[in-house]
C-alpha atoms as a PDB file:
ATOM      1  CA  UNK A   1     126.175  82.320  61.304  1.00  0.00           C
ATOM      2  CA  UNK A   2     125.544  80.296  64.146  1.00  0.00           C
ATOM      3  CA  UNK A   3     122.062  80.500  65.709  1.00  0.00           C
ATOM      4  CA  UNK A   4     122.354  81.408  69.502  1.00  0.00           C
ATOM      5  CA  UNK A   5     118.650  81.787  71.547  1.00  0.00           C
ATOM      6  CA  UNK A   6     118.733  84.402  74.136  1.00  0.00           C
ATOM      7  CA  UNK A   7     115.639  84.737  77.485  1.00  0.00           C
ATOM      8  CA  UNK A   8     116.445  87.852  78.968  1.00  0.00           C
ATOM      9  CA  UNK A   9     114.444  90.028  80.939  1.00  0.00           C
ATOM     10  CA  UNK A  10     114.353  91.107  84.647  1.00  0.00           C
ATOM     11  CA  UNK A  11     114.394  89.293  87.925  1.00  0.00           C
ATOM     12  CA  UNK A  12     111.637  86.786  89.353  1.00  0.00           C
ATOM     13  CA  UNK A  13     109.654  87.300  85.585  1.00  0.00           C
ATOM     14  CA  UNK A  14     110.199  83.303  84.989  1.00  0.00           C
ATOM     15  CA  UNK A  15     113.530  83.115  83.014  1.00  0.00           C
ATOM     16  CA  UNK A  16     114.583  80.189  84.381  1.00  0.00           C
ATOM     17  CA  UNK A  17     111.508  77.616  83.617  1.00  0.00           C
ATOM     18  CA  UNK A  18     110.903  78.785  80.196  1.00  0.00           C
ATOM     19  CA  UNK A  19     114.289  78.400  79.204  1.00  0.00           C
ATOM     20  CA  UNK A  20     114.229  74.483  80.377  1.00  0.00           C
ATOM     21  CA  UNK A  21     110.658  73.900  78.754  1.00  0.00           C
ATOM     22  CA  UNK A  22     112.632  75.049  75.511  1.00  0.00           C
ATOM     23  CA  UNK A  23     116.074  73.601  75.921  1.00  0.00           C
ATOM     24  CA  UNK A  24     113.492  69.860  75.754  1.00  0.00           C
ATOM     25  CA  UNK A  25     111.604  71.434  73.153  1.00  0.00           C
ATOM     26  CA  UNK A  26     114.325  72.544  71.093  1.00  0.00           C
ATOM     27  CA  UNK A  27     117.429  70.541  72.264  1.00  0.00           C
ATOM     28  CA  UNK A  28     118.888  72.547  74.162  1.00  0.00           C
ATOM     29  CA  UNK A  29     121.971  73.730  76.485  1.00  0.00           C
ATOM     30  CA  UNK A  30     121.604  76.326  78.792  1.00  0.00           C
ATOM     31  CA  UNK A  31     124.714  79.188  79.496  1.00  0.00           C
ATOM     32  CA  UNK A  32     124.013  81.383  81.941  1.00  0.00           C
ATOM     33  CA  UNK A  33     124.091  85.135  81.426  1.00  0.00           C
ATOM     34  CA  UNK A  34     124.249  86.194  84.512  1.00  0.00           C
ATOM     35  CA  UNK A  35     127.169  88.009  86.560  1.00  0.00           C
ATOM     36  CA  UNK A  36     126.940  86.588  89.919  1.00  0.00           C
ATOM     37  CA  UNK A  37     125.473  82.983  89.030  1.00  0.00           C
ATOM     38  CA  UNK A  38     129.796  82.131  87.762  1.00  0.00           C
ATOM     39  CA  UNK A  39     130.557  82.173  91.680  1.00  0.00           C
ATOM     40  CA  UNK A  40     130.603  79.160  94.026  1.00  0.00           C
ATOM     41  CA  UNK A  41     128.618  79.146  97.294  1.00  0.00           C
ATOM     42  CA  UNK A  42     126.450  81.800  96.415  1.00  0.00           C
ATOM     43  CA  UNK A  43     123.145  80.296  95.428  1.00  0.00           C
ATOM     44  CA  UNK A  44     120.551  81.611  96.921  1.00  0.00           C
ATOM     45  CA  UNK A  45     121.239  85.221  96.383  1.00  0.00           C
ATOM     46  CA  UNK A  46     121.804  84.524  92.714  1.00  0.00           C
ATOM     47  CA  UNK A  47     118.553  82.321  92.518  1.00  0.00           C
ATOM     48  CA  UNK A  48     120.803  80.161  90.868  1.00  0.00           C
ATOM     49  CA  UNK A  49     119.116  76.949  89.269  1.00  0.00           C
ATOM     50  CA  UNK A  50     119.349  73.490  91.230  1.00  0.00           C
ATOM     51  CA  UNK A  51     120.478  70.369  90.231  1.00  0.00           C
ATOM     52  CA  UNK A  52     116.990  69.306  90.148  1.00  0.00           C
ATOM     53  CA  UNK A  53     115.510  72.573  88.256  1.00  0.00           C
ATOM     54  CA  UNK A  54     117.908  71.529  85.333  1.00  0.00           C
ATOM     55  CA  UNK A  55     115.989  68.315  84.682  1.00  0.00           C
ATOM     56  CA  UNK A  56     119.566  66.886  83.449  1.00  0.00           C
ATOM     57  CA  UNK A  57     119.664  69.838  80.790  1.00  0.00           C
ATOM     58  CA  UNK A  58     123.498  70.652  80.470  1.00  0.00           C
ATOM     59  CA  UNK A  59     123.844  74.373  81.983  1.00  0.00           C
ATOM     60  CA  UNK A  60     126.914  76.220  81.413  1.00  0.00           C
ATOM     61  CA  UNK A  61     129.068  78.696  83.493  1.00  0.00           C
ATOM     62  CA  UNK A  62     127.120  78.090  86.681  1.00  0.00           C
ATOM     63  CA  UNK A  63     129.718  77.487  89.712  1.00  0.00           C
ATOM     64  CA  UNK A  64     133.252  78.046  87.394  1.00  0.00           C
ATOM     65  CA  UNK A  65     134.959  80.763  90.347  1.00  0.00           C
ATOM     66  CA  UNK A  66     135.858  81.210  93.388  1.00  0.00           C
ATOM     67  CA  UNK A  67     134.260  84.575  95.383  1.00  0.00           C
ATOM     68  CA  UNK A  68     137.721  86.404  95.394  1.00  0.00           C
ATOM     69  CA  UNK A  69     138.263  85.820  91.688  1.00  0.00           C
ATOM     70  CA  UNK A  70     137.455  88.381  89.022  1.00  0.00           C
ATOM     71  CA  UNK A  71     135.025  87.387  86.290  1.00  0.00           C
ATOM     72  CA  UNK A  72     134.678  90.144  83.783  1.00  0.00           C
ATOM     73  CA  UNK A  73     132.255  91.206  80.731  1.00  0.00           C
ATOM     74  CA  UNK A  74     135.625  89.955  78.613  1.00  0.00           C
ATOM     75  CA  UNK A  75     135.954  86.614  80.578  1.00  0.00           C
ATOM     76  CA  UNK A  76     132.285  85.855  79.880  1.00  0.00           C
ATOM     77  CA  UNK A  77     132.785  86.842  75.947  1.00  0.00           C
ATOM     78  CA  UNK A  78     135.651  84.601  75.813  1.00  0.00           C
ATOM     79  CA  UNK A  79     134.318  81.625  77.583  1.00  0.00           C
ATOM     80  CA  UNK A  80     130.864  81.916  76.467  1.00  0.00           C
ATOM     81  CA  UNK A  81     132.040  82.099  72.944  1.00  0.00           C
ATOM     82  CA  UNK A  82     133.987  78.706  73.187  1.00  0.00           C
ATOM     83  CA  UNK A  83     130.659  76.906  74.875  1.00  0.00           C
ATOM     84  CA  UNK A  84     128.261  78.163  71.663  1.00  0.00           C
ATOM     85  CA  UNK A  85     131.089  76.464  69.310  1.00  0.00           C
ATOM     86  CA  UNK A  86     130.940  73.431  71.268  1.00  0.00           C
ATOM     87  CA  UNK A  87     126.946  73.024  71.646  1.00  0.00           C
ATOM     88  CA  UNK A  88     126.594  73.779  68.178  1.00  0.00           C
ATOM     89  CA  UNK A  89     129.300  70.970  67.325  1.00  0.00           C
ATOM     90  CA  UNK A  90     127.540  68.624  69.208  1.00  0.00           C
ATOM     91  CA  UNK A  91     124.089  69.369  66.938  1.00  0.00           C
ATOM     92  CA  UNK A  92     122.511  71.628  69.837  1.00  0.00           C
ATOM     93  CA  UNK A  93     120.932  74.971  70.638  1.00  0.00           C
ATOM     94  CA  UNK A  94     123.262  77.298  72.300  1.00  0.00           C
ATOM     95  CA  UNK A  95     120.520  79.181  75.112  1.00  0.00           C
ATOM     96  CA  UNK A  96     121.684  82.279  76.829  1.00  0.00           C
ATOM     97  CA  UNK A  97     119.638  82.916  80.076  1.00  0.00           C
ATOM     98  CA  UNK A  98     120.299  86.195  82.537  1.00  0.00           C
ATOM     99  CA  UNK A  99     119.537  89.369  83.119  1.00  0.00           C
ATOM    100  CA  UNK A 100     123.084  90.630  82.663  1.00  0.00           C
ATOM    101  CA  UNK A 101     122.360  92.920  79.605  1.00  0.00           C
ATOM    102  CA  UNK A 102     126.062  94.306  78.941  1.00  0.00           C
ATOM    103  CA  UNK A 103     127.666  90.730  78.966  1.00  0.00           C
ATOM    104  CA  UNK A 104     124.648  89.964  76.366  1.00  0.00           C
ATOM    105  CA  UNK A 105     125.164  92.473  74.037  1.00  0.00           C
ATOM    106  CA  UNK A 106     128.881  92.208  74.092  1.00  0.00           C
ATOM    107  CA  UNK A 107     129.203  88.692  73.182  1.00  0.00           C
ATOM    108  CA  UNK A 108     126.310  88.868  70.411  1.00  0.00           C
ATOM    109  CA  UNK A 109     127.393  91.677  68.799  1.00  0.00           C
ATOM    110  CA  UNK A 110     131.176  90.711  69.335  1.00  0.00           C
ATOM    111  CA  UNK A 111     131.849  94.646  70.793  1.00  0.00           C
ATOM    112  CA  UNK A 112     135.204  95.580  71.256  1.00  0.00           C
ATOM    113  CA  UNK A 113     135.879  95.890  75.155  1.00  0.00           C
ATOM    114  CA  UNK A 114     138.830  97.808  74.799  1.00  0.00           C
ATOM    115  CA  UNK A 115     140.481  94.413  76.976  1.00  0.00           C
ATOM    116  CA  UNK A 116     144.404  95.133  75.785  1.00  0.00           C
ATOM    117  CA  UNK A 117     144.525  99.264  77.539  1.00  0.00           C
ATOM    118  CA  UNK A 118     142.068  98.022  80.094  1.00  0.00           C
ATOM    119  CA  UNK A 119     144.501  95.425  81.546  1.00  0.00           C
ATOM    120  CA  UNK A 120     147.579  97.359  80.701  1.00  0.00           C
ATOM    121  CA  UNK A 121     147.219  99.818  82.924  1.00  0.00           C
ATOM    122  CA  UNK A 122     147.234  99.221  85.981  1.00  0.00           C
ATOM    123  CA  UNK A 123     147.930 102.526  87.250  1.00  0.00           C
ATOM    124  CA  UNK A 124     145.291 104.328  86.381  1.00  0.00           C
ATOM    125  CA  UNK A 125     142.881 101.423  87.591  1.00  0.00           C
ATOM    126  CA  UNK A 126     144.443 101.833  90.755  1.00  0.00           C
ATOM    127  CA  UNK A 127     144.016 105.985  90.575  1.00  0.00           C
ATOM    128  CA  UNK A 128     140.600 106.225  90.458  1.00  0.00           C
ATOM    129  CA  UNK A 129     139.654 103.384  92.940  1.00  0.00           C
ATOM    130  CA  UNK A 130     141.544 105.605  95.249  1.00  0.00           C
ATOM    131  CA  UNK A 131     139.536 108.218  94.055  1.00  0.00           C
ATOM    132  CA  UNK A 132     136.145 106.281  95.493  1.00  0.00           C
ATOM    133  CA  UNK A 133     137.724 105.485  98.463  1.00  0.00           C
ATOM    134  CA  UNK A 134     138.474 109.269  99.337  1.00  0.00           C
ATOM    135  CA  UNK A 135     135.401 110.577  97.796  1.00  0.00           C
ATOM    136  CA  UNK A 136     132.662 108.451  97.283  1.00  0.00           C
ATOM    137  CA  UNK A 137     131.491 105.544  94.702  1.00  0.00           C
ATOM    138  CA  UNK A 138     128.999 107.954  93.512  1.00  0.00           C
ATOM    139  CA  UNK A 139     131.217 111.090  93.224  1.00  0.00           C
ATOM    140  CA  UNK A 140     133.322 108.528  90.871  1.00  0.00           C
ATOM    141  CA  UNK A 141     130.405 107.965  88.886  1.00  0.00           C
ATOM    142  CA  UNK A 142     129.907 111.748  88.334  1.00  0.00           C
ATOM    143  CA  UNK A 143     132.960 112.182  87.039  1.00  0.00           C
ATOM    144  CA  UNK A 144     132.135 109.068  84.462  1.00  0.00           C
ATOM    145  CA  UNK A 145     129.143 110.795  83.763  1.00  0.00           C
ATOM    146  CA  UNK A 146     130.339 114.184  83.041  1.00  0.00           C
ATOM    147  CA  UNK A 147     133.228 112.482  80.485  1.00  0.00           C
ATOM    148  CA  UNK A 148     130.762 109.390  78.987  1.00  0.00           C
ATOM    149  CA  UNK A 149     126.944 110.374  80.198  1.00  0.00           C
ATOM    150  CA  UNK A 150     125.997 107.250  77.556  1.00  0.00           C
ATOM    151  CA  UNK A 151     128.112 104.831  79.088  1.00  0.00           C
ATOM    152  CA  UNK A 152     127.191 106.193  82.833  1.00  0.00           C
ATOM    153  CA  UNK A 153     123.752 105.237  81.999  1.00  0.00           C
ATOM    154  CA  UNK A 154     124.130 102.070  81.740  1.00  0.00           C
ATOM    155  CA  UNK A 155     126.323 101.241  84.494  1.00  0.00           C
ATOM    156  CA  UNK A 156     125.293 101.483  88.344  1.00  0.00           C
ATOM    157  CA  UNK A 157     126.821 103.533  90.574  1.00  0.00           C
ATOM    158  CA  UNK A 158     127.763 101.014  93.051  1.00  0.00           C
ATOM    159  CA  UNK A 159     129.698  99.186  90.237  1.00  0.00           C
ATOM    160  CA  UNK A 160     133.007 100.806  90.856  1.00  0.00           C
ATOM    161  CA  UNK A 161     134.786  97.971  88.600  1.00  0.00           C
ATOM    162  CA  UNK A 162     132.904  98.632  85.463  1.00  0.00           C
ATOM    163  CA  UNK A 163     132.906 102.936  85.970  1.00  0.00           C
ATOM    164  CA  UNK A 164     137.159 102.803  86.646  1.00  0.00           C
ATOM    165  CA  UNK A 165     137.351 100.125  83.517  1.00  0.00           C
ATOM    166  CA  UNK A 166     135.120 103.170  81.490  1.00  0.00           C
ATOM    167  CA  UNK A 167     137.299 106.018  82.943  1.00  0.00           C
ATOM    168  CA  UNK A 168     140.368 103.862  82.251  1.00  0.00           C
ATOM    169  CA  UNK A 169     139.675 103.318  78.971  1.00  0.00           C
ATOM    170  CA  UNK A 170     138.906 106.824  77.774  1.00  0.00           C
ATOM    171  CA  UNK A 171     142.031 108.087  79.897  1.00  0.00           C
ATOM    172  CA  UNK A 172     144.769 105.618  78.296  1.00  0.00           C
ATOM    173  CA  UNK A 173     142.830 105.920  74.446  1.00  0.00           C
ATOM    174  CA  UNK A 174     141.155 108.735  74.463  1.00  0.00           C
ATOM    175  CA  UNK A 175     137.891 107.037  73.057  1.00  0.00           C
ATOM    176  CA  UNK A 176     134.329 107.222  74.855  1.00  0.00           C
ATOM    177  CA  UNK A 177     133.340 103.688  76.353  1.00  0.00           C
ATOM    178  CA  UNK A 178     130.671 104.149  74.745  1.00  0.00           C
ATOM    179  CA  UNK A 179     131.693 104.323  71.261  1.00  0.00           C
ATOM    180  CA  UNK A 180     132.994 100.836  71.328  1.00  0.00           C
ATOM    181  CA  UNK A 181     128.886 100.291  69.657  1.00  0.00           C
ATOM    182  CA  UNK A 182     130.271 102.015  66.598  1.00  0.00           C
ATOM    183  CA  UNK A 183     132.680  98.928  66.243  1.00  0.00           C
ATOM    184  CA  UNK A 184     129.608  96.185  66.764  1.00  0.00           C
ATOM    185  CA  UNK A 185     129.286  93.620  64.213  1.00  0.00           C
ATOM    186  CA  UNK A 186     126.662  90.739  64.162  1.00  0.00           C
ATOM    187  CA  UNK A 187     128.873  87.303  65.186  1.00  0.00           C
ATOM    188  CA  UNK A 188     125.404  85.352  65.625  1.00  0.00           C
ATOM    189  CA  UNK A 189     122.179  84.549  64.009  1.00  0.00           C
ATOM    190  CA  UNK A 190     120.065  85.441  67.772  1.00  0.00           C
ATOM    191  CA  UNK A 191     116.746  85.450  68.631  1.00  0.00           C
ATOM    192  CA  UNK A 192     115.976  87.443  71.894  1.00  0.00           C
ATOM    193  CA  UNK A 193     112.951  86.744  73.762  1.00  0.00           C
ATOM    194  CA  UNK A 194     112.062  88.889  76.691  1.00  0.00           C
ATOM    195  CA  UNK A 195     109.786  88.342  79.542  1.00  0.00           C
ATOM    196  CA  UNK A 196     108.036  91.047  81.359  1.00  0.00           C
ATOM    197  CA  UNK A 197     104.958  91.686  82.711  1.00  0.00           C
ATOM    198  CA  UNK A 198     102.518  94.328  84.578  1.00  0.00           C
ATOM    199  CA  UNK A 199     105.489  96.437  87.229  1.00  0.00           C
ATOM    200  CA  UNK A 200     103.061  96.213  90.068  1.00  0.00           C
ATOM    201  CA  UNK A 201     103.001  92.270  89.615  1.00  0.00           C
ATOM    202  CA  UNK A 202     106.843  91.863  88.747  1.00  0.00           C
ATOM    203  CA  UNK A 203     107.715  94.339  92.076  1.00  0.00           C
ATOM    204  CA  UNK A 204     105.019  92.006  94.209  1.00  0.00           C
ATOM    205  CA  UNK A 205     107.464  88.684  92.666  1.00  0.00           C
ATOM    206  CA  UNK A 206     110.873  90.620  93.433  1.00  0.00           C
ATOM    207  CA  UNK A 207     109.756  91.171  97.097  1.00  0.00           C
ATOM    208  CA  UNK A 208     108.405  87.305  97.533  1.00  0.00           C
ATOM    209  CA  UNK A 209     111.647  86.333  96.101  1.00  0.00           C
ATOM    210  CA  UNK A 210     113.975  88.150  98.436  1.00  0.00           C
ATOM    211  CA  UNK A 211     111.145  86.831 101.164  1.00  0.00           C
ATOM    212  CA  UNK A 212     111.862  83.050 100.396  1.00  0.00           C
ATOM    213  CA  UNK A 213     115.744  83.894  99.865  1.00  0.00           C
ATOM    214  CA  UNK A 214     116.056  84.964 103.459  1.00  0.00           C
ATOM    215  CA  UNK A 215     114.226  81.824 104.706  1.00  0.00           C
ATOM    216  CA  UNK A 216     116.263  79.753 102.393  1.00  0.00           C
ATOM    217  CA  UNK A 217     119.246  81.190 104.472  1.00  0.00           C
ATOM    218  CA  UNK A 218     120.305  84.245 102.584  1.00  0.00           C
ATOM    219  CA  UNK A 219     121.730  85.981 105.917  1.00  0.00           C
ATOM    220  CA  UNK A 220     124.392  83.001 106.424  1.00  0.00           C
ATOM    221  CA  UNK A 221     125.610  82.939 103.045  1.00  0.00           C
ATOM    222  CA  UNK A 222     125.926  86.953 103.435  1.00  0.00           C
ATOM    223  CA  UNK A 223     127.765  86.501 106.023  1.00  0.00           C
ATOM    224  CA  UNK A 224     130.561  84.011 104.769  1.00  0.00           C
ATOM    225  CA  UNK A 225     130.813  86.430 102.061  1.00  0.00           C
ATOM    226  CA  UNK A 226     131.411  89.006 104.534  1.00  0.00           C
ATOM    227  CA  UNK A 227     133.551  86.993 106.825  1.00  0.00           C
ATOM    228  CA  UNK A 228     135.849  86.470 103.557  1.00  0.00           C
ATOM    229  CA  UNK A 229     136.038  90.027 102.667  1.00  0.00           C
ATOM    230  CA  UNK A 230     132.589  91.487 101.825  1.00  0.00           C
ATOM    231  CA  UNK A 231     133.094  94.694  99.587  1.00  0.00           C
ATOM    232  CA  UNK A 232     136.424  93.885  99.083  1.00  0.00           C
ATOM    233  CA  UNK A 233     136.176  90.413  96.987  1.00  0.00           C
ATOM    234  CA  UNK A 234     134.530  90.638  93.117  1.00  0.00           C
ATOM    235  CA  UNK A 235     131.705  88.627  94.408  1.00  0.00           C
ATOM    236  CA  UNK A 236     131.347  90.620  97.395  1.00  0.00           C
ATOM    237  CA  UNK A 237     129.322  94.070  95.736  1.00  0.00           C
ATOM    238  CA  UNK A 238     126.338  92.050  94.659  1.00  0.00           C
ATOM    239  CA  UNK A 239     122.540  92.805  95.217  1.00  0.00           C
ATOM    240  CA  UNK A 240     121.339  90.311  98.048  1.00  0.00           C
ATOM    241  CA  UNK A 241     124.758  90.453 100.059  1.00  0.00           C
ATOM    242  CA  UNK A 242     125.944  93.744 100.464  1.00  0.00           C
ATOM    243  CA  UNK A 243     122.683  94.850 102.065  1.00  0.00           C
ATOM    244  CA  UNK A 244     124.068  92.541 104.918  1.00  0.00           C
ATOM    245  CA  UNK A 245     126.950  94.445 105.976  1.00  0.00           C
ATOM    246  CA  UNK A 246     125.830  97.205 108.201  1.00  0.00           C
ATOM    247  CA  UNK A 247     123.825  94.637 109.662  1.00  0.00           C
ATOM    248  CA  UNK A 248     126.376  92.387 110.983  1.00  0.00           C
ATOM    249  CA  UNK A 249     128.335  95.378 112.172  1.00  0.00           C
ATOM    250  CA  UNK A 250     125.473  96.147 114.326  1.00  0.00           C
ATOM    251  CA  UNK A 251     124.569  99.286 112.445  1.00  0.00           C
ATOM    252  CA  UNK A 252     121.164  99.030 110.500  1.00  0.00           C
ATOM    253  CA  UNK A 253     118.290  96.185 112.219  1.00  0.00           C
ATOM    254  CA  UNK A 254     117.491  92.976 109.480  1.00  0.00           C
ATOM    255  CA  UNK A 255     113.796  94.428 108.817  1.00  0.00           C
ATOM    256  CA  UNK A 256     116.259  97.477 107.124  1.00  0.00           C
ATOM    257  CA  UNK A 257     118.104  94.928 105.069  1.00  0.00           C
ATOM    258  CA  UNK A 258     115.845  93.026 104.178  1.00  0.00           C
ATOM    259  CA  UNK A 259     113.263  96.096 102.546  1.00  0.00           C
ATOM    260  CA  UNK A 260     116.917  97.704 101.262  1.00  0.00           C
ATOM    261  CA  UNK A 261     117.485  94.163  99.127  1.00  0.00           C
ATOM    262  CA  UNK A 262     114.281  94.540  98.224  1.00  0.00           C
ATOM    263  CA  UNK A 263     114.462  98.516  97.103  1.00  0.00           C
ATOM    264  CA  UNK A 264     118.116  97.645  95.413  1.00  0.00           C
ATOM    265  CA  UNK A 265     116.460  94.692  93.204  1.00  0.00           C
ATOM    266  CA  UNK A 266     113.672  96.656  91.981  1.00  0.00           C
ATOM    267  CA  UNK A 267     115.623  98.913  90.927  1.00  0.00           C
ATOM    268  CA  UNK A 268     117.828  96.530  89.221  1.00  0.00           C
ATOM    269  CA  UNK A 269     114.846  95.020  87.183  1.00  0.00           C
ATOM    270  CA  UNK A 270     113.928  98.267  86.289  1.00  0.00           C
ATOM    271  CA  UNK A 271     117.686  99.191  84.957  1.00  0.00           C
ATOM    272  CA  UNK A 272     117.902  96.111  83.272  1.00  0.00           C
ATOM    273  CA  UNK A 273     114.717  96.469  81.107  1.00  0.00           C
ATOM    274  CA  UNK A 274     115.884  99.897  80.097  1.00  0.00           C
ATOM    275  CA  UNK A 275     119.026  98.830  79.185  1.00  0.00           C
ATOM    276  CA  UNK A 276     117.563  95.952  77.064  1.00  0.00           C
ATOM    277  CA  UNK A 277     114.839  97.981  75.655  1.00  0.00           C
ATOM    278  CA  UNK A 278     117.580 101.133  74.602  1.00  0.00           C
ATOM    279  CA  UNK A 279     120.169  98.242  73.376  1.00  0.00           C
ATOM    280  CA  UNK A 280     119.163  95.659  71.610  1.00  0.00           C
ATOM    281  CA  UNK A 281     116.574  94.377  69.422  1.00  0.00           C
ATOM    282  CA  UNK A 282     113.615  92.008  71.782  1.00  0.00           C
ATOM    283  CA  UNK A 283     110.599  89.905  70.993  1.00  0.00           C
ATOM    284  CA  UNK A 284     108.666  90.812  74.479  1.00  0.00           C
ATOM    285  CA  UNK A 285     106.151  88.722  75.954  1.00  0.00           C
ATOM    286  CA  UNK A 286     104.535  88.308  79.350  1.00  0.00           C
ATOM    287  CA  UNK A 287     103.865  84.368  80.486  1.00  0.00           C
ATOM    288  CA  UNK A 288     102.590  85.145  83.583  1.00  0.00           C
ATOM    289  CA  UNK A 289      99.471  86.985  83.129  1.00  0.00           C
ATOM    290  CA  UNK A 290      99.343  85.346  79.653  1.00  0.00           C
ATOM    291  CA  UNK A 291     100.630  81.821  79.594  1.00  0.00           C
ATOM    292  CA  UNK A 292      98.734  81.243  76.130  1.00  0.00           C
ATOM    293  CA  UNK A 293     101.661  82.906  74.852  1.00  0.00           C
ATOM    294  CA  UNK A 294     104.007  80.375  75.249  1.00  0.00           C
ATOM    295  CA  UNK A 295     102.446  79.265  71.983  1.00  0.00           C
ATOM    296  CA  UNK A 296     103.895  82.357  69.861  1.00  0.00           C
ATOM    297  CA  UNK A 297     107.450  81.777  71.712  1.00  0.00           C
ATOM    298  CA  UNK A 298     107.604  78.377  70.058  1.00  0.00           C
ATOM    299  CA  UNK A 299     106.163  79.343  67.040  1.00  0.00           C
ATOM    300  CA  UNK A 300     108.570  82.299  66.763  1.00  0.00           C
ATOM    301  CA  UNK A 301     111.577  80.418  67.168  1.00  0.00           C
ATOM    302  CA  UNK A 302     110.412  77.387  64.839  1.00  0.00           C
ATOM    303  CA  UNK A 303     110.380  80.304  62.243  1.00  0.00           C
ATOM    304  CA  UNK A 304     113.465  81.279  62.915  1.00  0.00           C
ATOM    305  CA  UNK A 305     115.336  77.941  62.863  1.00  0.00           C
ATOM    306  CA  UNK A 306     114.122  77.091  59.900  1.00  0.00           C
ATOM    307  CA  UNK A 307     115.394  80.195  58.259  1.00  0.00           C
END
């Protein structure tokens, strides 16, 4: 099988520069895991890496849509799939970086994503996100949870696209969401490596991140997102922008938005290390409060490449 490395873990825990200190260690090329990083113009809100922070290491869907395009869990399988066959081709390490844990686990375990009744009906898609507009986002959730509670837990409420593709799928094939594990097979030889480290200290990093994002200009590029279509575009639901809205219709004062991105993206890191932590199978460390442990990443993966 072909050996893919995976960093995954939550926001502002250091992703980012451990993964190019081991795409030079290892020979490396970098795809990005993450859901929102695929879109063009939004960069600061996705902390998305700089042409400088890559160091000329080759980095992989980073920039490939346009905010009113759909990128989906199956659109990442498909193209991610193609990149590992082509880095490994070329004699190179395939490294997955982001904190997206469903698109992770459904290209490394291959899971079925029930794509073919998803996309084929388009009616029922269109029935239940109806059904949030009348009612509420979270009242659609409820009725996920009551049908799939499994496959509600790992999906926020404000994800209406992912809940109506779960509902959808159970309605047109009668099958939980969820049970698309029991078809999981291993397509790869990975190695996860997680980063965490003490909550206290990763909550103090997630609030001086969304502090330097709104002095790197995060309120302007909310607001062409919002000017474009805000809720309304795939792009336009994430964590960093849709805070913004109220604001610019003069409903909620910046100080609110700002501590509300904040609130929403701890809360994120802390969904995304249970869903990693109930899901798949993760060598942990913490290289922030102990760097020395860089030293047992590298020796960990030397073991494992020359397995």
């Amino acid at each position: 099988m072909k050996k893919v490395l995976a960093i995954i873990g939550p926001t502002a825990v250091g992703k980012t520069s451990l993964s190019i200190e081991l795409a030079k260690q290892f020979h490396g090329e970098i795809i990005s895991g993450d859901s929102m990083q695929v879109y063009r113009g939004l960069n600061i809100g996705t902390a998305k890496i700089t042409e400088n922070e890559q160091q000329n290491i080759a980095h992989h869907l980073i920039n490939i849509r346009n905010v009113d395009q759909r990128f989906s869990v199956a659109d990442f399988k498909e193209v991610a799939t193609k990149k590992i066959d082509e880095i490994t081709r070329s004699k190179r390490l395939p490294i997955i970086v982001g904190g997206t844990g469903f698109y992770l686990q459904a290209l490394l375990e291959d899971l079925s994503l029930g794509r073919d009744s998803y996309e084929g009906s388009p009616r029922i898609r269109e029935k239940w996100h109806a059904y949030a507009q009348m009612h509420s986002q979270l009242q659609l959730w409820q009725q996920l949870n009551s049908i799939d509670p499994q496959a509600a837990a790992g999906i926020p409420v404000t994800n209406e696209v992912r809940v109506v593709r779960a509902l959808e799928v159970y309605e047109k094939t009668g099958h939980l969401f969820s049970e698309q594990h029991d078809d999981q097979s291993l397509k790869y030889d990975a190695l996860l490596i997680g980063l965490n480290t003490d909550r206290e200290l990763l909550y103090a990093r997630i609030n001086q991140r969304v502090d330097q994002m709104v002095t790197a200009g995060l309120e302007q590029e909310a607001k062409q997102l919002y000017e474009r279509g805000g809720t309304q575009l795939p792009a336009g639901k994430g964590i960093g922008y849709r805070e913004w809205y109220p604001y610019f219709e003069k409903q909620v004062t910046k100080e609110a938005v700002i501590n509300l991105i904040k609130q929403d993206s701890r809360h994120y890191a802390k969904r995304q290390l249970t869903w990693f932590r109930n899901k798949m199978t993760v060598n942990w460390f913490d290289v922030i409060q102990h760097p020395e442990q860089l030293d047992q990443i590298m020796a960990l993966i030397n073991n494992w490449r020359e397995k």
